[in-house]
C-alpha atoms as a PDB file:
ATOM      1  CA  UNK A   1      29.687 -54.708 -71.430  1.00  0.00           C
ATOM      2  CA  UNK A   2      30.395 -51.373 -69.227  1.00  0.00           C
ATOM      3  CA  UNK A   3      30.367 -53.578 -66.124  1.00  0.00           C
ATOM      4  CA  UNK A   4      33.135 -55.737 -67.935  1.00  0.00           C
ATOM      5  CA  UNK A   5      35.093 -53.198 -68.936  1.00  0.00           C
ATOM      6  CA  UNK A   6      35.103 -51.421 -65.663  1.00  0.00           C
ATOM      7  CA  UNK A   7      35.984 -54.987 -63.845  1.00  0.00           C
ATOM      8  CA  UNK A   8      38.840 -55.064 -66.404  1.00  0.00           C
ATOM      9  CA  UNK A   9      40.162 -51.742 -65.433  1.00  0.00           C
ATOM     10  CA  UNK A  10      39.941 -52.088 -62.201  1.00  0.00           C
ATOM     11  CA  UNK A  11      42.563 -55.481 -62.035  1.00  0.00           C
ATOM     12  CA  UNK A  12      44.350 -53.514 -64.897  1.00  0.00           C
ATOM     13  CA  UNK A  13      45.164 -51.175 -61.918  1.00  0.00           C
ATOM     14  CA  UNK A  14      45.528 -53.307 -59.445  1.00  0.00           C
ATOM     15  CA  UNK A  15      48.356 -55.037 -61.320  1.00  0.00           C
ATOM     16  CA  UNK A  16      50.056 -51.324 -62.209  1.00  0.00           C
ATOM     17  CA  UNK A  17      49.693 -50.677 -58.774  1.00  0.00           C
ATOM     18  CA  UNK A  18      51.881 -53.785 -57.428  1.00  0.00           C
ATOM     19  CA  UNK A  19      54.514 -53.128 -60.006  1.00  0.00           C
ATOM     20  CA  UNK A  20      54.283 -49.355 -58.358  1.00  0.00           C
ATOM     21  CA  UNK A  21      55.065 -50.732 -55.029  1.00  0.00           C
ATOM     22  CA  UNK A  22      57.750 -53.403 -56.302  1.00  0.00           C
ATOM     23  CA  UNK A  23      59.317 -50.247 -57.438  1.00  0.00           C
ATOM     24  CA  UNK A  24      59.189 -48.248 -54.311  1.00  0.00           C
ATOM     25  CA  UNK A  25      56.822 -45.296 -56.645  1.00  0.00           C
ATOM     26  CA  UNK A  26      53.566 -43.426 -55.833  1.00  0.00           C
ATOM     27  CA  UNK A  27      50.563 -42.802 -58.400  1.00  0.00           C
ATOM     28  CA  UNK A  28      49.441 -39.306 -58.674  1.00  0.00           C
ATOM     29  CA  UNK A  29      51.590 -37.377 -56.351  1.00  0.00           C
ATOM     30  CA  UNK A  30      52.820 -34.525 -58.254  1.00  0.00           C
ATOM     31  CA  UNK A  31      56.043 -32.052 -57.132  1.00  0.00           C
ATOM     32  CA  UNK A  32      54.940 -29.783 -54.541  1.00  0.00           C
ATOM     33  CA  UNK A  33      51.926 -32.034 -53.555  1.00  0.00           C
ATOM     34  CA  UNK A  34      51.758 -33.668 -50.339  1.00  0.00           C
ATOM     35  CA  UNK A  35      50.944 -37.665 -49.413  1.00  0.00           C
ATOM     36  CA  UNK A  36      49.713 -39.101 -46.959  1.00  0.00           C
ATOM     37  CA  UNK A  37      49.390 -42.429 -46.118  1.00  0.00           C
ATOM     38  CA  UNK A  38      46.483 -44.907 -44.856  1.00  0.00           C
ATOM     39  CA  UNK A  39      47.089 -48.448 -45.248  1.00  0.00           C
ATOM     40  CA  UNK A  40      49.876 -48.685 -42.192  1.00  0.00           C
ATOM     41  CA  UNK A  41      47.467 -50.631 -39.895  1.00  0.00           C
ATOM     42  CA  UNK A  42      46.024 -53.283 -43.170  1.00  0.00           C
ATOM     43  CA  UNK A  43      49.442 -54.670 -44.047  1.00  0.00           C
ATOM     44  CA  UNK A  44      49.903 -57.444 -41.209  1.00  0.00           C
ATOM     45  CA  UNK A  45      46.215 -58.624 -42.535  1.00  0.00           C
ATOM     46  CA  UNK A  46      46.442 -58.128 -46.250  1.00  0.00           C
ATOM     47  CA  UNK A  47      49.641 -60.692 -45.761  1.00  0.00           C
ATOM     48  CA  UNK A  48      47.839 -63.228 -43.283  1.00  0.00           C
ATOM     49  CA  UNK A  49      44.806 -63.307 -45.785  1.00  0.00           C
ATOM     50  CA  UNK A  50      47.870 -63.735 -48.763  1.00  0.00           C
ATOM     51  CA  UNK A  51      49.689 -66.752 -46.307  1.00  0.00           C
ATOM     52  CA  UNK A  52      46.200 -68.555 -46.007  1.00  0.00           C
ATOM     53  CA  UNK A  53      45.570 -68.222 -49.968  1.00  0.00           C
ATOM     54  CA  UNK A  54      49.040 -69.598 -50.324  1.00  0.00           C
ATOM     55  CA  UNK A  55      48.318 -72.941 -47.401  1.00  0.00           C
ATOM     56  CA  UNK A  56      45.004 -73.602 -49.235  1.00  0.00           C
ATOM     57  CA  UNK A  57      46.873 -73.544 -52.579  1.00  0.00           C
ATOM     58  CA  UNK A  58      49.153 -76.413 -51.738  1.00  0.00           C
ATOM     59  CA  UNK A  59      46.016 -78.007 -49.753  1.00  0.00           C
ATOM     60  CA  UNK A  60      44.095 -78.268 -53.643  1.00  0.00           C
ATOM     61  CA  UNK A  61      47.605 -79.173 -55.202  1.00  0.00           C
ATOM     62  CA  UNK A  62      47.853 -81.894 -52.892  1.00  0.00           C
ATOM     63  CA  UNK A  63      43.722 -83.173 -53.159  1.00  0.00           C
ATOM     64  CA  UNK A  64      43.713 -82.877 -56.899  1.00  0.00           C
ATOM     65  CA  UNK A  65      46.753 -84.322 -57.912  1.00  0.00           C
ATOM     66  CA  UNK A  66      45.373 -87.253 -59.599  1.00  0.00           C
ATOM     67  CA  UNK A  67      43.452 -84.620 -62.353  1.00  0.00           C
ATOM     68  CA  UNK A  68      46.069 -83.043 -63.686  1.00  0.00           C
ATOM     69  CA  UNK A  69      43.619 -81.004 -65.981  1.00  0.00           C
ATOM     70  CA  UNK A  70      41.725 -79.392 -63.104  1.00  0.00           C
ATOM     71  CA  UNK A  71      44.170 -78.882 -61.152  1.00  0.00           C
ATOM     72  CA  UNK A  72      46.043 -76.902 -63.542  1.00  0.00           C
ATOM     73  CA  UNK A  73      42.963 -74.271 -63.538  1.00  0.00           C
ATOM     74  CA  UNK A  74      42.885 -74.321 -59.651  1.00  0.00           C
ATOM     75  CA  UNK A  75      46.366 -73.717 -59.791  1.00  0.00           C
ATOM     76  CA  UNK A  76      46.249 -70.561 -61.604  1.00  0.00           C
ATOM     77  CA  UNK A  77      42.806 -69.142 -60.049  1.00  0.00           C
ATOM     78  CA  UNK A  78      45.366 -69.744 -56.509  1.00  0.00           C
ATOM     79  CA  UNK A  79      47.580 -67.746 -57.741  1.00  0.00           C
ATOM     80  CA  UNK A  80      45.883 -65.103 -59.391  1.00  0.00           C
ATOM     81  CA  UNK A  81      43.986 -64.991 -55.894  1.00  0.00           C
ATOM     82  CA  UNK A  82      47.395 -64.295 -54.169  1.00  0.00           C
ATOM     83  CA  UNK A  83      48.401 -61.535 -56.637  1.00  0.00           C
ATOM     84  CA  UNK A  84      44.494 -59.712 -56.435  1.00  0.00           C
ATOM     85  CA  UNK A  85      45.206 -59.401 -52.661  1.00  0.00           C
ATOM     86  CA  UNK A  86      49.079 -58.623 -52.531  1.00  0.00           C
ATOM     87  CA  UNK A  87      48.038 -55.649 -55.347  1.00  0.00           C
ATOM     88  CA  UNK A  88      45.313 -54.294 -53.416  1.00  0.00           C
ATOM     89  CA  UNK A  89      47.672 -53.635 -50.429  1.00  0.00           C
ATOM     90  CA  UNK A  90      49.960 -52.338 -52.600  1.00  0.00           C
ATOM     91  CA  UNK A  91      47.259 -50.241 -54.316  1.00  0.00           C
ATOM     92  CA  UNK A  92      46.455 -49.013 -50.772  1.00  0.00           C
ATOM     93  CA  UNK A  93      50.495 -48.057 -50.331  1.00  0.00           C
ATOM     94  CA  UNK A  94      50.987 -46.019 -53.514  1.00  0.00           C
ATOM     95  CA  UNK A  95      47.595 -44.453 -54.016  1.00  0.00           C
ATOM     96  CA  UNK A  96      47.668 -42.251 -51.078  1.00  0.00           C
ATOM     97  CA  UNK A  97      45.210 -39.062 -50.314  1.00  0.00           C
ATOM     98  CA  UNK A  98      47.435 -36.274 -52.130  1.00  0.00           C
ATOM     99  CA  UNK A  99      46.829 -32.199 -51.107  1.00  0.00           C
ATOM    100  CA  UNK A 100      47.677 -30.046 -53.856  1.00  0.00           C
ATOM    101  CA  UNK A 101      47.928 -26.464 -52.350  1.00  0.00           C
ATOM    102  CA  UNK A 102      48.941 -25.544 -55.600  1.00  0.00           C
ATOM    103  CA  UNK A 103      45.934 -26.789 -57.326  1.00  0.00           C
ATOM    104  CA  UNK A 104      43.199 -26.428 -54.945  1.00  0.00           C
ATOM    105  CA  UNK A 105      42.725 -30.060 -54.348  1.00  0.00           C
ATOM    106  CA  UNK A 106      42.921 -32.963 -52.094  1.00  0.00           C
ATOM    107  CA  UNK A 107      42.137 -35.739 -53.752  1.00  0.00           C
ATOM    108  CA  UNK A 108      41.003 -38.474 -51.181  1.00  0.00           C
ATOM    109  CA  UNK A 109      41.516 -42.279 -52.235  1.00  0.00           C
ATOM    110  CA  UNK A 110      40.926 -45.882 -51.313  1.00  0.00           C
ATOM    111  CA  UNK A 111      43.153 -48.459 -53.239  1.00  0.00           C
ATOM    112  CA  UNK A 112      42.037 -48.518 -56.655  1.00  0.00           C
ATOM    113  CA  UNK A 113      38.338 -48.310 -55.422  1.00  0.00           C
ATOM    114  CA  UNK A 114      37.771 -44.488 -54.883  1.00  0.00           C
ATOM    115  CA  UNK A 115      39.549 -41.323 -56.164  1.00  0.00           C
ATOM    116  CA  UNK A 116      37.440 -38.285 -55.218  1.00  0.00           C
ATOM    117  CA  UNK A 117      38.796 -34.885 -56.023  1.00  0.00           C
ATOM    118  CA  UNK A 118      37.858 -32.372 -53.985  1.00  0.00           C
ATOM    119  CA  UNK A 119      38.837 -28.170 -54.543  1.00  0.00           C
ATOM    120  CA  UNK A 120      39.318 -27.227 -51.149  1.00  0.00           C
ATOM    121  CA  UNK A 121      37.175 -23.999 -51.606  1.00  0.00           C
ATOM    122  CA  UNK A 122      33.960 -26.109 -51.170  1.00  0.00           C
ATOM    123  CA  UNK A 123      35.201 -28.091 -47.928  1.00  0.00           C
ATOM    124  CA  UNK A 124      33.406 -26.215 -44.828  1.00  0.00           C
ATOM    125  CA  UNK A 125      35.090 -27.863 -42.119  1.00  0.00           C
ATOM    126  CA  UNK A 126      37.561 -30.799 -41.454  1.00  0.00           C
ATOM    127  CA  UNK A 127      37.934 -32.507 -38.219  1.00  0.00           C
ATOM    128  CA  UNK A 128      39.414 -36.065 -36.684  1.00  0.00           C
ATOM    129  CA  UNK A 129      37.101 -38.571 -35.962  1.00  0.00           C
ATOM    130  CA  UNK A 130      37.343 -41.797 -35.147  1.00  0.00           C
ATOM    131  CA  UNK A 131      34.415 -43.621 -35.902  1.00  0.00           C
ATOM    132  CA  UNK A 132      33.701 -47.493 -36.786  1.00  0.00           C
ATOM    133  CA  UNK A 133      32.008 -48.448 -40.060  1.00  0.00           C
ATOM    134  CA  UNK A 134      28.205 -48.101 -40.450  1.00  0.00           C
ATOM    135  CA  UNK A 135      25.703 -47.754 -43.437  1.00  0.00           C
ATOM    136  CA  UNK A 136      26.434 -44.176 -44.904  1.00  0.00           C
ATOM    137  CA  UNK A 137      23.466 -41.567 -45.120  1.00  0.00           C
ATOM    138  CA  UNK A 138      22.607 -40.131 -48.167  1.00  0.00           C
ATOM    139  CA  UNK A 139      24.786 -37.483 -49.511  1.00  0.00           C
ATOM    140  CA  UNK A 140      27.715 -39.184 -47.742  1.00  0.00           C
ATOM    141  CA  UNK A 141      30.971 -41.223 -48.841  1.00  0.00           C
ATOM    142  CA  UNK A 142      32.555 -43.432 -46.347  1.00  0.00           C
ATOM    143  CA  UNK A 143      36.380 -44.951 -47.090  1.00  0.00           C
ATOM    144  CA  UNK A 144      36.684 -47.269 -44.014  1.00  0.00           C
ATOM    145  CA  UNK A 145      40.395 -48.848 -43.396  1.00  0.00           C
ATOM    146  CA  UNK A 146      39.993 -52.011 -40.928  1.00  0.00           C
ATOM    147  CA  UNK A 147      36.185 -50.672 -40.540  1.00  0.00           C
ATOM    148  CA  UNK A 148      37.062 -47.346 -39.033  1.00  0.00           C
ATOM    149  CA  UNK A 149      37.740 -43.857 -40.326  1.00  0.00           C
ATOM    150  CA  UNK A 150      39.310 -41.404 -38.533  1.00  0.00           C
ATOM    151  CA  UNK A 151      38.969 -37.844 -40.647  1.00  0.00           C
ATOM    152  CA  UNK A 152      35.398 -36.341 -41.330  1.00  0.00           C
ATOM    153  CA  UNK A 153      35.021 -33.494 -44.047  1.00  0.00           C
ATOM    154  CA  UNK A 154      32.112 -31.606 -44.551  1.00  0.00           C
ATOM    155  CA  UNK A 155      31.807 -29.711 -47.824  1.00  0.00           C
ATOM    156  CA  UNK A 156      29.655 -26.336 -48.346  1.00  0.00           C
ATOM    157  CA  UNK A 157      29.039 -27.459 -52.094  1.00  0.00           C
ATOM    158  CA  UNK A 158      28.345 -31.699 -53.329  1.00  0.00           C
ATOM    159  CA  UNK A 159      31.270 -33.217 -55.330  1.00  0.00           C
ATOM    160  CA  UNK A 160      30.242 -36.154 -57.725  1.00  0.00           C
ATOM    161  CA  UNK A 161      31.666 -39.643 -56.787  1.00  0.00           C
ATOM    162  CA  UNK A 162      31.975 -42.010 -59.273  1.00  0.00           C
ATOM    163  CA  UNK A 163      32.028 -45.369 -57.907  1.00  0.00           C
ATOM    164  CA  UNK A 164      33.535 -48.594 -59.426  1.00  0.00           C
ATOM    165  CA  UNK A 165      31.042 -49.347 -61.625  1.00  0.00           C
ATOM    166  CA  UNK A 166      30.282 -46.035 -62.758  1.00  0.00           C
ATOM    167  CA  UNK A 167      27.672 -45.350 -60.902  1.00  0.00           C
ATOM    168  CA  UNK A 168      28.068 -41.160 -59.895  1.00  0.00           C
ATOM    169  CA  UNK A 169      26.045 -39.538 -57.028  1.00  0.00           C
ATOM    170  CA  UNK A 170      26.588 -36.037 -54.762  1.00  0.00           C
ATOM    171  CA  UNK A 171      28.246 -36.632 -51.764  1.00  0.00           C
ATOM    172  CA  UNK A 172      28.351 -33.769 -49.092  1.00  0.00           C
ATOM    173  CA  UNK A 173      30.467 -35.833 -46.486  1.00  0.00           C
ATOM    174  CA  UNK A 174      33.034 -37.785 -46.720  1.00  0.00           C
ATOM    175  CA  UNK A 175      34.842 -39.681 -43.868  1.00  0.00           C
ATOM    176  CA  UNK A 176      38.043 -41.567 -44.837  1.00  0.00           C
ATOM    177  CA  UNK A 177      41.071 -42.545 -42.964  1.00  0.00           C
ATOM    178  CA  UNK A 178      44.231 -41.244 -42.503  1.00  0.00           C
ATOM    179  CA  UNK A 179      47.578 -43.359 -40.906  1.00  0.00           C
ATOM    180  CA  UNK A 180      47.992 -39.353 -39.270  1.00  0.00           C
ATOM    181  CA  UNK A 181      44.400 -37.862 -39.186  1.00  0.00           C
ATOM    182  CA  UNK A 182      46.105 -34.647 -37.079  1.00  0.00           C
ATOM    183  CA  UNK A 183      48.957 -34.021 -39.737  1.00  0.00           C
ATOM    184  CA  UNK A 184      46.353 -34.220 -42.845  1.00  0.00           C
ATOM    185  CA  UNK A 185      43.568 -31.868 -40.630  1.00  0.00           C
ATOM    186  CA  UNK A 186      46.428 -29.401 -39.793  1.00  0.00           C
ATOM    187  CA  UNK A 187      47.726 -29.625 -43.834  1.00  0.00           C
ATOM    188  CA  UNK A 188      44.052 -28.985 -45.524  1.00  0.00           C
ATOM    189  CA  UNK A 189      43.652 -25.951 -42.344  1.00  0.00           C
ATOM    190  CA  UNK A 190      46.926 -24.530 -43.665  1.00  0.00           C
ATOM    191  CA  UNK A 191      46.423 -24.831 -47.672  1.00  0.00           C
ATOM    192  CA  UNK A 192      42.513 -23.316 -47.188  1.00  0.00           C
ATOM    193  CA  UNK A 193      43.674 -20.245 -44.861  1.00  0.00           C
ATOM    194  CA  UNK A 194      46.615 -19.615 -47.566  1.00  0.00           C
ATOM    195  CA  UNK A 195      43.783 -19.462 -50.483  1.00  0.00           C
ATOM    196  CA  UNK A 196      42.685 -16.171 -50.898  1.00  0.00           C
ATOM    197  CA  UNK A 197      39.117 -15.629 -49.507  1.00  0.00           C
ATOM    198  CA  UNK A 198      40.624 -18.315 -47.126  1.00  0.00           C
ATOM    199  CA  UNK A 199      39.507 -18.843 -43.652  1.00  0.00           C
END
């Protein structure tokens, strides 16, 4: 039942996400707070994947048009397809990582599939990186975008991940990617050395 119900939410905000994008609006970035963007380099293949979803749509139209019944169901499993993988790219566009200087926190974010808050008094260091996709160690949290990340931040202190399913475990690094890895390094430098005690 928790699996279900976490499945549900998760499409739930998928869908609020694409009606985010339709109108032009970002989740979660409050005044003062500063976005930035990582889902510049996915958008040419979210759309390909959408076009061949859409071809093989009017391929089944066209095979089961003699069974009206099933190809009804097809029809709207197609589409639902189409809108699953339109709203993830959109999810991707208006969840972006968000640094609240204000607040002490970036919060770091993948789509609708990771949200990790971090205060930026427990991150030790944060560097580019540009490194392809590989199985994470323990005690680290990797957000690839087209299998590469290009920011790695290591914290002094764990933060708790909570992934889709609800599954929570400490994560000590976390490597993500950022559309402008330099900008977001030189923002979290700036907002730590601000913070009193800051370095």
């Amino acid at each position: 039942m928790r699996v279900a119900y976490a499945l549900l939410r998760h499409e739930a905000r998928l869908l609020v996400s694409l009606g985010l994008w339709l109108a032009r609006r970002t989740h979660g970035v409050v005044p003062g707070a500063r976005a930035f963007g990582y889902a510049r380099g996915q958008g040419a293949m979210a759309f390909g994947l959408a076009f061949v979803c859409v071809i093989e749509s009017v391929g089944m139209s066209v095979l089961l048009r003699d069974l009206p019944a099933v190809h009804h169901v097809v029809l709207v499993l197609d589409v639902y397809t189409v809108v699953i993988v339109v709203g993830l790219h959109a999810a991707s566009v208006v969840r972006p990582h968000v640094l609240d200087a204000d607040a002490g926190v970036l919060r770091i974010r993948r789509a609708v599939h990771a949200d990790l808050r971090i205060p930026l008094d427990r991150i030790a260091s944060v560097r580019r990186e540009l490194r392809t996709t590989h199985p994470p160690a323990d005690g680290e949290l990797d957000l690839a975008v087209g299998a590469q990340t290009s920011l790695t931040i290591e914290l002094a202190e764990p933060v708790a991940h909570t992934a889709l399913l609800g599954r929570r475990r400490a994560v000590r690094v976390v490597r993500c990617h950022a559309d402008d890895a330099d900008a977001l390094v030189r923002a979290i430098t700036g907002a730590r050395a601000a913070r009193p005690g800051g370095v």
